[in-house]
C-alpha atoms as a PDB file:
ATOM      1  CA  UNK A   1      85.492 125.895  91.949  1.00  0.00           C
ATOM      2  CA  UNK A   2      85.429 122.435  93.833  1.00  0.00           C
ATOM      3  CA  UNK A   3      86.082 119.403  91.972  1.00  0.00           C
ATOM      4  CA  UNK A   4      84.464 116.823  92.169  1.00  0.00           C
ATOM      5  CA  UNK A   5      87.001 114.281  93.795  1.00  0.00           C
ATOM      6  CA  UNK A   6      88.005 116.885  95.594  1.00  0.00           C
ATOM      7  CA  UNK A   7      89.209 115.720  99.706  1.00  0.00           C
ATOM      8  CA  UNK A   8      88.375 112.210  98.605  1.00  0.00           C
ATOM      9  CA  UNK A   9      91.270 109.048  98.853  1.00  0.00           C
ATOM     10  CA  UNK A  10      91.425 106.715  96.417  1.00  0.00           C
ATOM     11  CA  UNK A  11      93.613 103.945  96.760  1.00  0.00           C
ATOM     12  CA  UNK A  12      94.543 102.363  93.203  1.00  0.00           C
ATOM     13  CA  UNK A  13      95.568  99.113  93.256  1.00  0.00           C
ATOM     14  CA  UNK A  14      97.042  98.794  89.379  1.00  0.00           C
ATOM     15  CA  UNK A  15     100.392  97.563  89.095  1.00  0.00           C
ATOM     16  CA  UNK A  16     102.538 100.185  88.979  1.00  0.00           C
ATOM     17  CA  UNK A  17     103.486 100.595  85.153  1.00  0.00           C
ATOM     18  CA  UNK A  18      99.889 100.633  84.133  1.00  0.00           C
ATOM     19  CA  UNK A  19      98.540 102.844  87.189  1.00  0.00           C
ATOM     20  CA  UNK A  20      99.564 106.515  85.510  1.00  0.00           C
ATOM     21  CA  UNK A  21      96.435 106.922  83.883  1.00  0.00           C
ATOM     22  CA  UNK A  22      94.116 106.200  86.241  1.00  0.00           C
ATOM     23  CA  UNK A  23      95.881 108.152  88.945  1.00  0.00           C
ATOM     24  CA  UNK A  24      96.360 111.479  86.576  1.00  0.00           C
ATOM     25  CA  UNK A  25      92.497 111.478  85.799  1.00  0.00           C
ATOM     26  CA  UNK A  26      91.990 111.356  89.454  1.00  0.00           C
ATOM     27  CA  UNK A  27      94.138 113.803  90.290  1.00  0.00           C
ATOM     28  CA  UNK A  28      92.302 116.354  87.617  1.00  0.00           C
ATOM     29  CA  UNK A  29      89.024 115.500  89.558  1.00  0.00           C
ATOM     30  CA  UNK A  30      90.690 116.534  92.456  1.00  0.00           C
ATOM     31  CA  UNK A  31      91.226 113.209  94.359  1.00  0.00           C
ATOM     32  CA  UNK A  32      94.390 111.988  95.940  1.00  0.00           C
ATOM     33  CA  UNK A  33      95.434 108.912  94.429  1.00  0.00           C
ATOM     34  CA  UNK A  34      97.039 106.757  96.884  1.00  0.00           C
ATOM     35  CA  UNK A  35      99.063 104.178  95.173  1.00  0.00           C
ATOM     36  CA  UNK A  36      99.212 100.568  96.473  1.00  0.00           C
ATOM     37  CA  UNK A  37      99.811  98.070  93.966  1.00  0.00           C
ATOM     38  CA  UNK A  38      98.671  95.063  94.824  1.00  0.00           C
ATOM     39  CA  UNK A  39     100.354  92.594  91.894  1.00  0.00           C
ATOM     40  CA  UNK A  40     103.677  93.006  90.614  1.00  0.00           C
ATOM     41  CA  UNK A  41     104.197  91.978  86.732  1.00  0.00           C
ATOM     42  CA  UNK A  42     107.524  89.707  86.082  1.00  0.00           C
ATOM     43  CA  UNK A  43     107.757  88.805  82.583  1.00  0.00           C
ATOM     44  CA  UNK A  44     109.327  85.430  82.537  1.00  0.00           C
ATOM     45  CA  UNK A  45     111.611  86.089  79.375  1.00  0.00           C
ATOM     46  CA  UNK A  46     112.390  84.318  76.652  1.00  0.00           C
ATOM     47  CA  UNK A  47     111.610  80.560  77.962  1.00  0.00           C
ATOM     48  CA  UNK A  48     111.742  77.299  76.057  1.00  0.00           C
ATOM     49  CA  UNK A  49     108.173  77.156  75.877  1.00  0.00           C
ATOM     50  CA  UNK A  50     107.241  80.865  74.518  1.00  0.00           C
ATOM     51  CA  UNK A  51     110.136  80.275  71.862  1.00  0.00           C
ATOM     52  CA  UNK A  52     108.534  76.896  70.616  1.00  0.00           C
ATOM     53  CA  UNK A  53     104.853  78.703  70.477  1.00  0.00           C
ATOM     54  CA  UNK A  54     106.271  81.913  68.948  1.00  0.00           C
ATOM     55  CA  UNK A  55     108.611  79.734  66.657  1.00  0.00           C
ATOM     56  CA  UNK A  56     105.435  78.269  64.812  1.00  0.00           C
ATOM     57  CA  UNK A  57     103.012  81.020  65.089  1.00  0.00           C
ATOM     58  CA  UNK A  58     102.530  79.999  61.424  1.00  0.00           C
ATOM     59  CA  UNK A  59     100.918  77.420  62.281  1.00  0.00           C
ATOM     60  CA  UNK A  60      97.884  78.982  64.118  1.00  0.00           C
ATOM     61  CA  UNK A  61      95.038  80.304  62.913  1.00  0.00           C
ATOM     62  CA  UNK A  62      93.893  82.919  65.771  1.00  0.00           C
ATOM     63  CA  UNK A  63      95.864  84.445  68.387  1.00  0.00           C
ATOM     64  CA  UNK A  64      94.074  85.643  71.847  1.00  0.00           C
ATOM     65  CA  UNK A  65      95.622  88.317  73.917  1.00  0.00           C
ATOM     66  CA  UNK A  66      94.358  87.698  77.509  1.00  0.00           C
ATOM     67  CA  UNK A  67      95.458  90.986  78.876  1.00  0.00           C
ATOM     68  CA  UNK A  68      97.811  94.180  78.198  1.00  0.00           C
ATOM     69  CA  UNK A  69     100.459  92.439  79.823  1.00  0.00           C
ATOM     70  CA  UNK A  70     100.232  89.566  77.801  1.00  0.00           C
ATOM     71  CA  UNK A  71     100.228  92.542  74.602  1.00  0.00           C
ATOM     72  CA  UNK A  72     103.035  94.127  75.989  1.00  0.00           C
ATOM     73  CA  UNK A  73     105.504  91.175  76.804  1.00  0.00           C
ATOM     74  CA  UNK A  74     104.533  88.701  74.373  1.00  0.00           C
ATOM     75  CA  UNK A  75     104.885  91.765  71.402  1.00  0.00           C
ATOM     76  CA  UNK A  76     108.713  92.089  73.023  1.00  0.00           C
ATOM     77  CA  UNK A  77     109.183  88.215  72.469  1.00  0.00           C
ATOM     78  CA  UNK A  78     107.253  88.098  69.031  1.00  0.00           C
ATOM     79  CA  UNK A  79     109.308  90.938  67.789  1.00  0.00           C
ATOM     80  CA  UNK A  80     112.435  89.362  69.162  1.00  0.00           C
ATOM     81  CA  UNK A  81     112.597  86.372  67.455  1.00  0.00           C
ATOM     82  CA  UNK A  82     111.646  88.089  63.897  1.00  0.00           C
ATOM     83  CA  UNK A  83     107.868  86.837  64.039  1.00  0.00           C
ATOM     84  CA  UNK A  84     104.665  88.657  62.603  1.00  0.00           C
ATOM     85  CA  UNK A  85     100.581  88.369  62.774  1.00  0.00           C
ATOM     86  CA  UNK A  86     100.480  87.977  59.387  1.00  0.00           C
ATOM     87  CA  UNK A  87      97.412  86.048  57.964  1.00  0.00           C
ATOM     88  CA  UNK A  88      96.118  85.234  61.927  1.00  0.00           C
ATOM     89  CA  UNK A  89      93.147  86.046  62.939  1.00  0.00           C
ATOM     90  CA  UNK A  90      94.054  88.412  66.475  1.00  0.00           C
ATOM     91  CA  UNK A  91      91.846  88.717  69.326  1.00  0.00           C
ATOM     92  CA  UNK A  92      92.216  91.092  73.006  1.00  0.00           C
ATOM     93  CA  UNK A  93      90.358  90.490  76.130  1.00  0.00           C
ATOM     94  CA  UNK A  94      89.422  94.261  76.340  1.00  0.00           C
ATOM     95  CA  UNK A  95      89.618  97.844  74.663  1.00  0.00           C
ATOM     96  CA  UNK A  96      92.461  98.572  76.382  1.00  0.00           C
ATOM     97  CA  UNK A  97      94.680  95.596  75.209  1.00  0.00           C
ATOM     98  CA  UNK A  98      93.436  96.278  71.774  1.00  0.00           C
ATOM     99  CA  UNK A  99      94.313  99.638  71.983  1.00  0.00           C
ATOM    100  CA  UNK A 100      97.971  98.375  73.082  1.00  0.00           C
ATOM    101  CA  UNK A 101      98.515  96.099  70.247  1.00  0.00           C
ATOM    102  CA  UNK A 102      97.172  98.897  67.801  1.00  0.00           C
ATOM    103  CA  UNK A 103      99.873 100.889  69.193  1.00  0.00           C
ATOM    104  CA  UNK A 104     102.676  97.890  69.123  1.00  0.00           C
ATOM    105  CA  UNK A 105     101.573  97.635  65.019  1.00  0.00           C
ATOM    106  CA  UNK A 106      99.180  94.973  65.188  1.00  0.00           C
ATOM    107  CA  UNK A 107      96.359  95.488  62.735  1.00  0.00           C
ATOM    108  CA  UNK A 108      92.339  94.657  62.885  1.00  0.00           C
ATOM    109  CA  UNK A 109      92.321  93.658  66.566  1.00  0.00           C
ATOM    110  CA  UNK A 110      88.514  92.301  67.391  1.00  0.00           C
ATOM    111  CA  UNK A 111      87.469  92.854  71.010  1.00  0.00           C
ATOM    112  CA  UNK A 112      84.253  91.709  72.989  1.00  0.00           C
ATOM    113  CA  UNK A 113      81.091  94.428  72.901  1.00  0.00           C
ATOM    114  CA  UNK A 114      81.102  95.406  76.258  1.00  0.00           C
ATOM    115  CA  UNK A 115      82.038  92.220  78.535  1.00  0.00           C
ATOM    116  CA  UNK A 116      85.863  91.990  78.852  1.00  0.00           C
ATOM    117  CA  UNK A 117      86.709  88.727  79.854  1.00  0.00           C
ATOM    118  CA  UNK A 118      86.674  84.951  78.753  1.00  0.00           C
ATOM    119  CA  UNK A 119      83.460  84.646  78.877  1.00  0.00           C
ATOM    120  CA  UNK A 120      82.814  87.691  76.546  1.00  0.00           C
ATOM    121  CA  UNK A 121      85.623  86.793  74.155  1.00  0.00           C
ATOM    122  CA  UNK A 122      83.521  83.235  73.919  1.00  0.00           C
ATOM    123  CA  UNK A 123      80.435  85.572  72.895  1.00  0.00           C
ATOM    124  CA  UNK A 124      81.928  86.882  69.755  1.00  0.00           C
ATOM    125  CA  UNK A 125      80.815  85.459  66.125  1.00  0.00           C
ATOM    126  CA  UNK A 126      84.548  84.673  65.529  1.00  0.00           C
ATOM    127  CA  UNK A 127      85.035  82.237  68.363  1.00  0.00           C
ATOM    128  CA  UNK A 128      81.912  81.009  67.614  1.00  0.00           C
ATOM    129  CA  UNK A 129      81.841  76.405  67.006  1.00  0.00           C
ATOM    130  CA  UNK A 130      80.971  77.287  63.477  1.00  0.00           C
ATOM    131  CA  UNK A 131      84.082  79.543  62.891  1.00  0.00           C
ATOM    132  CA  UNK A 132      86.657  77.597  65.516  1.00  0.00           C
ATOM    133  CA  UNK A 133      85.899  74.412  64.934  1.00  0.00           C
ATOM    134  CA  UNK A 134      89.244  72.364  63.413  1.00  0.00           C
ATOM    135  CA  UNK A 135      91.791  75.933  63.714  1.00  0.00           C
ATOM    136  CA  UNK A 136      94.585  76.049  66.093  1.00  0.00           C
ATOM    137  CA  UNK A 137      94.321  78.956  68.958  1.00  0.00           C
ATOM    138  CA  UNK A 138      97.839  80.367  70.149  1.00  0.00           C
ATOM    139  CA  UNK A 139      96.896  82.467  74.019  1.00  0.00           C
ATOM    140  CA  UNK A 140      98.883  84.853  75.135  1.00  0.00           C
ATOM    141  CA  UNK A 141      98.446  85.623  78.841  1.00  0.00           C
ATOM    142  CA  UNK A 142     100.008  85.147  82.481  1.00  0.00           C
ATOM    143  CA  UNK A 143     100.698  82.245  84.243  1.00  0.00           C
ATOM    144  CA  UNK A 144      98.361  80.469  85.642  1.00  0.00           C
ATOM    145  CA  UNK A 145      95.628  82.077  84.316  1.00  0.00           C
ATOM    146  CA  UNK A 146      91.823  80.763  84.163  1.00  0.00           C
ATOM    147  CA  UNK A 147      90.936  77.995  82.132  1.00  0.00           C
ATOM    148  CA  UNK A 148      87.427  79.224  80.628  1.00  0.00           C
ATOM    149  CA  UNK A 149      88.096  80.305  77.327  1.00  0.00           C
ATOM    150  CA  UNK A 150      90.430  77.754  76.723  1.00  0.00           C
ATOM    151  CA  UNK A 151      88.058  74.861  77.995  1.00  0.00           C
ATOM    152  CA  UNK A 152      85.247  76.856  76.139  1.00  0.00           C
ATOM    153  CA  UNK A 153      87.091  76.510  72.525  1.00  0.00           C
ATOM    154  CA  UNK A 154      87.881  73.237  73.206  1.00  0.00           C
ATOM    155  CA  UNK A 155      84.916  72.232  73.446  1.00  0.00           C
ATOM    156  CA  UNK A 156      83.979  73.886  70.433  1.00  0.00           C
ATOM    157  CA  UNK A 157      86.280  71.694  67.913  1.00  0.00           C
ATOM    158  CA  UNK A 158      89.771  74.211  68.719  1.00  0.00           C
ATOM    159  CA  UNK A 159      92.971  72.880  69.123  1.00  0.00           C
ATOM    160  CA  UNK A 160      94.196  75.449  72.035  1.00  0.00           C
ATOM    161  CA  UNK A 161      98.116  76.176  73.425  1.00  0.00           C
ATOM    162  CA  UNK A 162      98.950  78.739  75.853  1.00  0.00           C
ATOM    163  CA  UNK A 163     102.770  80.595  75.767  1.00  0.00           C
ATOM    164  CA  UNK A 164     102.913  82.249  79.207  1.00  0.00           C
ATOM    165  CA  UNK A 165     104.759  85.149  79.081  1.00  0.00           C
ATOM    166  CA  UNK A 166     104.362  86.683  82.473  1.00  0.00           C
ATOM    167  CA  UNK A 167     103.804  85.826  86.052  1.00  0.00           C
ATOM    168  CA  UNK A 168     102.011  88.210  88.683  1.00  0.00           C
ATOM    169  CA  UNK A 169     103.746  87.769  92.697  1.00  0.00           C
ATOM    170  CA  UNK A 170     102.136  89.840  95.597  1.00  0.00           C
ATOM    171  CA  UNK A 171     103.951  93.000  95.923  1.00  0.00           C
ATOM    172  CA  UNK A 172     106.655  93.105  99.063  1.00  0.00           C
ATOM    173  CA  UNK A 173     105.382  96.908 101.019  1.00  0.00           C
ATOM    174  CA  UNK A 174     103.424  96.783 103.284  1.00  0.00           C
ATOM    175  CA  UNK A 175     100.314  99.009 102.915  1.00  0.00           C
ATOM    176  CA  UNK A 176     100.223  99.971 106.162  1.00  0.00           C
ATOM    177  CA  UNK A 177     103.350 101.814 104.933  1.00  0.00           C
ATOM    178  CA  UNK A 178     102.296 102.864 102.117  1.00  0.00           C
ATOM    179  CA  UNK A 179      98.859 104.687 103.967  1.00  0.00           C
ATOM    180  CA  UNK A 180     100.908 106.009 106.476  1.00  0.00           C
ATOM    181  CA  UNK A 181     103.205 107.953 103.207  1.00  0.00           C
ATOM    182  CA  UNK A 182     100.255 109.209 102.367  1.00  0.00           C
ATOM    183  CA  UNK A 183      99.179 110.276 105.943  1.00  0.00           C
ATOM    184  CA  UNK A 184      95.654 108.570 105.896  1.00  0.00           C
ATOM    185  CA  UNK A 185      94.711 106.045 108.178  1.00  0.00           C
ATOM    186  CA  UNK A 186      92.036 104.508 105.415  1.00  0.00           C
ATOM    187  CA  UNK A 187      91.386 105.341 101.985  1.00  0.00           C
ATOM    188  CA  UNK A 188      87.827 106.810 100.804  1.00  0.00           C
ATOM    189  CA  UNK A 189      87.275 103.696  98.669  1.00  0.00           C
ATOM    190  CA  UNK A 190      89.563 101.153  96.826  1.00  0.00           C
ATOM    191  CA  UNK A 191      89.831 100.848  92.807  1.00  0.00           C
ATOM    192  CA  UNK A 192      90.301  97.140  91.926  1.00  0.00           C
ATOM    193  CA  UNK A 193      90.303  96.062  88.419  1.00  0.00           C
ATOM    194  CA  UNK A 194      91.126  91.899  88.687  1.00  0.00           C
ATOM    195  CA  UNK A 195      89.881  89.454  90.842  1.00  0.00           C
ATOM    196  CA  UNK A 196      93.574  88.821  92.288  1.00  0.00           C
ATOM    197  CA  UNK A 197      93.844  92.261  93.308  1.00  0.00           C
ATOM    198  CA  UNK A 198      91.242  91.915  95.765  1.00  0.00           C
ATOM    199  CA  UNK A 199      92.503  88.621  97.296  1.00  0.00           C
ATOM    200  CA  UNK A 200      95.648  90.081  97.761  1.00  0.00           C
ATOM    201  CA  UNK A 201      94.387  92.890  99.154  1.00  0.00           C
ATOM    202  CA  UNK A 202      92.278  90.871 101.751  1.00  0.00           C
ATOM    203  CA  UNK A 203      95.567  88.735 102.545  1.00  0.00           C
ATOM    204  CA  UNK A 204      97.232  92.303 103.558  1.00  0.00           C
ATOM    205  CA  UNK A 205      94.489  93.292 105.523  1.00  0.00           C
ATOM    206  CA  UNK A 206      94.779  90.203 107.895  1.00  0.00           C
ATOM    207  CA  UNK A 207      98.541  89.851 107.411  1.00  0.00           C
ATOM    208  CA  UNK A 208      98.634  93.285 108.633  1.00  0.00           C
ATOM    209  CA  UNK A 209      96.052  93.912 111.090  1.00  0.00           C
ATOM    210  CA  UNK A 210      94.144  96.188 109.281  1.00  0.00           C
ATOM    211  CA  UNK A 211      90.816  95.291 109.251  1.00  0.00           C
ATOM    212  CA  UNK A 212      89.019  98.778 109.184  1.00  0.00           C
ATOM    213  CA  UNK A 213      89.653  98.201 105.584  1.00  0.00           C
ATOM    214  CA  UNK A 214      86.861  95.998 105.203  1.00  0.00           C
ATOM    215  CA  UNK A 215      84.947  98.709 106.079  1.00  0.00           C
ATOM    216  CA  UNK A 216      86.087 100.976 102.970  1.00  0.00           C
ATOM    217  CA  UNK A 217      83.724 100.563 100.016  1.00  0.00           C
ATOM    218  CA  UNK A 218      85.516  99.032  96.763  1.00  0.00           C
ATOM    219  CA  UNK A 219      84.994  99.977  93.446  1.00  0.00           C
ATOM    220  CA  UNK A 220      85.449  96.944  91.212  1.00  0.00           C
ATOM    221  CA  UNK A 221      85.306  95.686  87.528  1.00  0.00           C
ATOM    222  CA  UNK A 222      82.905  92.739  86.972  1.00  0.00           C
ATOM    223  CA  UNK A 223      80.405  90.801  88.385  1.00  0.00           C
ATOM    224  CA  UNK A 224      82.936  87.579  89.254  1.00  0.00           C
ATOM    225  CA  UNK A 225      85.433  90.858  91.583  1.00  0.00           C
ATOM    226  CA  UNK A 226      82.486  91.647  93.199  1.00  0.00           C
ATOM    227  CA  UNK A 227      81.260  88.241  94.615  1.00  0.00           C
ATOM    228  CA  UNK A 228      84.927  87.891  95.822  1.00  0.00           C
ATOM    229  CA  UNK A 229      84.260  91.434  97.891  1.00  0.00           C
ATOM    230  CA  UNK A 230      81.527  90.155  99.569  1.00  0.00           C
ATOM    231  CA  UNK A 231      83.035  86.159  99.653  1.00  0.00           C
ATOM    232  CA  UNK A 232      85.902  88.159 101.448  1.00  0.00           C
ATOM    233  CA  UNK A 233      84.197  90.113 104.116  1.00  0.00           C
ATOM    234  CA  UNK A 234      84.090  93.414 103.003  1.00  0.00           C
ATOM    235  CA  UNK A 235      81.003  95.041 104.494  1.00  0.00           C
ATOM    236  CA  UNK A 236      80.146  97.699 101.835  1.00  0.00           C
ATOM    237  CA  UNK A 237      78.243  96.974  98.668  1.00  0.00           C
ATOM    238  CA  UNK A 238      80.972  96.856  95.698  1.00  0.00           C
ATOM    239  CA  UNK A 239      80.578  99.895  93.071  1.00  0.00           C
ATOM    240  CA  UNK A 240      80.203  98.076  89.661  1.00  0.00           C
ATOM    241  CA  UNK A 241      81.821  99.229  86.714  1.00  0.00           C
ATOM    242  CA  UNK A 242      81.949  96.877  83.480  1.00  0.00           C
ATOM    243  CA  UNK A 243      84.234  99.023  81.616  1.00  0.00           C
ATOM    244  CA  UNK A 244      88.233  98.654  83.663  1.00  0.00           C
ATOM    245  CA  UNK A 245      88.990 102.359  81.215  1.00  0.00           C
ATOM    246  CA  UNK A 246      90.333 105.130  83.179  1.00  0.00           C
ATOM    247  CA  UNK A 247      87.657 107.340  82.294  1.00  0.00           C
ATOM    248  CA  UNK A 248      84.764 104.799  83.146  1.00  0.00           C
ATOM    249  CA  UNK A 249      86.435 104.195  86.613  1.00  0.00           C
ATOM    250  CA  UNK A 250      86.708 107.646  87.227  1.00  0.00           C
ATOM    251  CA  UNK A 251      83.276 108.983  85.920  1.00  0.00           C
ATOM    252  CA  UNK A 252      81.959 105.754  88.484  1.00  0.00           C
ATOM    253  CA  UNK A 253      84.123 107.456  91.457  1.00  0.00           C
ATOM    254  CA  UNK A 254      82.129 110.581  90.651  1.00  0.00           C
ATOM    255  CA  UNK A 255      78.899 108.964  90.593  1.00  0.00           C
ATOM    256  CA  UNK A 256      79.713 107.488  94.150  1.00  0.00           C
ATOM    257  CA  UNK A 257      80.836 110.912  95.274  1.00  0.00           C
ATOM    258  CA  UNK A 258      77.816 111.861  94.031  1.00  0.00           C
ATOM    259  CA  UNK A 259      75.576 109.890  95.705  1.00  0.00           C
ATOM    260  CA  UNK A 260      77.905 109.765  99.072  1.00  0.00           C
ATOM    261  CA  UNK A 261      76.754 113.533  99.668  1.00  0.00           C
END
């Protein structure tokens, strides 16, 4: 019986340490997974800053996890200097980061109803003017990261601090390389799940002459990634997807496939 990814390529863009999922859920469909990460996670260690936030976690009220990285390497640092949750109210950007700090111990994680991002973490009753206004916010994430939810509390009456805990550099191969392990000229269509993935992917493209890739359709999370595909120059329409979940990306490539035939 044919599956239903079955002679299709699917380049997945993850970083490395979080692509496993996604790639054994397409290769169950059937699909190869070509992996190509296009951002490379370097946690930034145990810095004068993160110490002095994680120090007086005490002193916050809510805590915001702005991704799994952020759940993975600020839970090493929290857990390294003795420090606990403990009477804060704890917030993720997404199931998935949830799901990570329910597995790292942390208890009664609230996550946005179906929009994972700043502006959906701004939607929920919690953050709400009412419920921030006065209370200190403590946000975990990369560096460099947008400033929306941070402006948005602020302007709410929050008192907000970042502790960066990560930083995310362009990955070294080339992808022409990496294609040419795979022996494919082009992928089928490209998974991107974050906005940077897709600029960096663009920047290979042109660094590397490979501009049939514009041509490939991209399969994206969010309405903000798919402006930036067409902003960029990629010709085909961007497949939506709201939810970045393994499952939800793959039951989208199957839709495509779907529809491709």
């Amino acid at each position: 019986m044919t599956r239903p990814l079955e002679g299709y390529a699917i380049l997945v863009t993850r970083p490395e340490e979080q692509a496993h999922g996604l790639i054994d859920e397409i290769e169950k469909q059937g699909g190869l997974a070509v992996l190509a990460p296009m951002i490379v996670i370097r946690a930034l260690g145990d810095t004068p800053a993160s110490r002095e936030a994680i120090d007086k976690l005490a002193d916050y009220h809510v805590v915001i996890f702005i991704s799994r990285n952020a759940a993975d390497i600020g839970m090493q640092l929290v857990k390294s200097r003795n420090k606990s949750f403990a009477g804060l109210q704890v917030y993720a950007v997404g199931v998935g980061t949830g799901a990570r700090l329910k597995e790292l111990g942390v208890t009664g994680v609230h996550t946005p109803k179906g929009e994972f991002s700043s502006e959906g973490l701004l939607k929920m009753p919690g953050l709400s003017a009412h419920e921030i206004e006065g209370k200190r916010v403590l946000i975990m994430r990369g560096a460099g990261g947008r400033e929306v939810l941070a402006h948005g509390l602020q302007q709410r009456g929050a008192h907000v601090d970042y502790c960066e805990v990560y930083e995310r550099i362009v990955p070294p191969q080339p992808l022409g390389e990496v294609l040419k392990k795979y022996g494919i000229t082009k992928p089928d269509i490209v998974c991107i799940t974050s906005l940077e993935a897709v600029t960096n992917l663009a920047e290979k493209i042109d660094q590397e002459g490979l501009e049939l890739l514009y041509d490939v359709p991209l399969l994206v999370v969010g309405a903000r990634t798919a402006h930036e595909v067409e902003r960029l120059g990629f010709t085909e329409p961007p497949v939506m997807v709201e939810n970045p979940g393994d499952q939800s990306i793959v039951e989208a490539l199957i839709e495509w496939v779907e529809d491709e035939r």
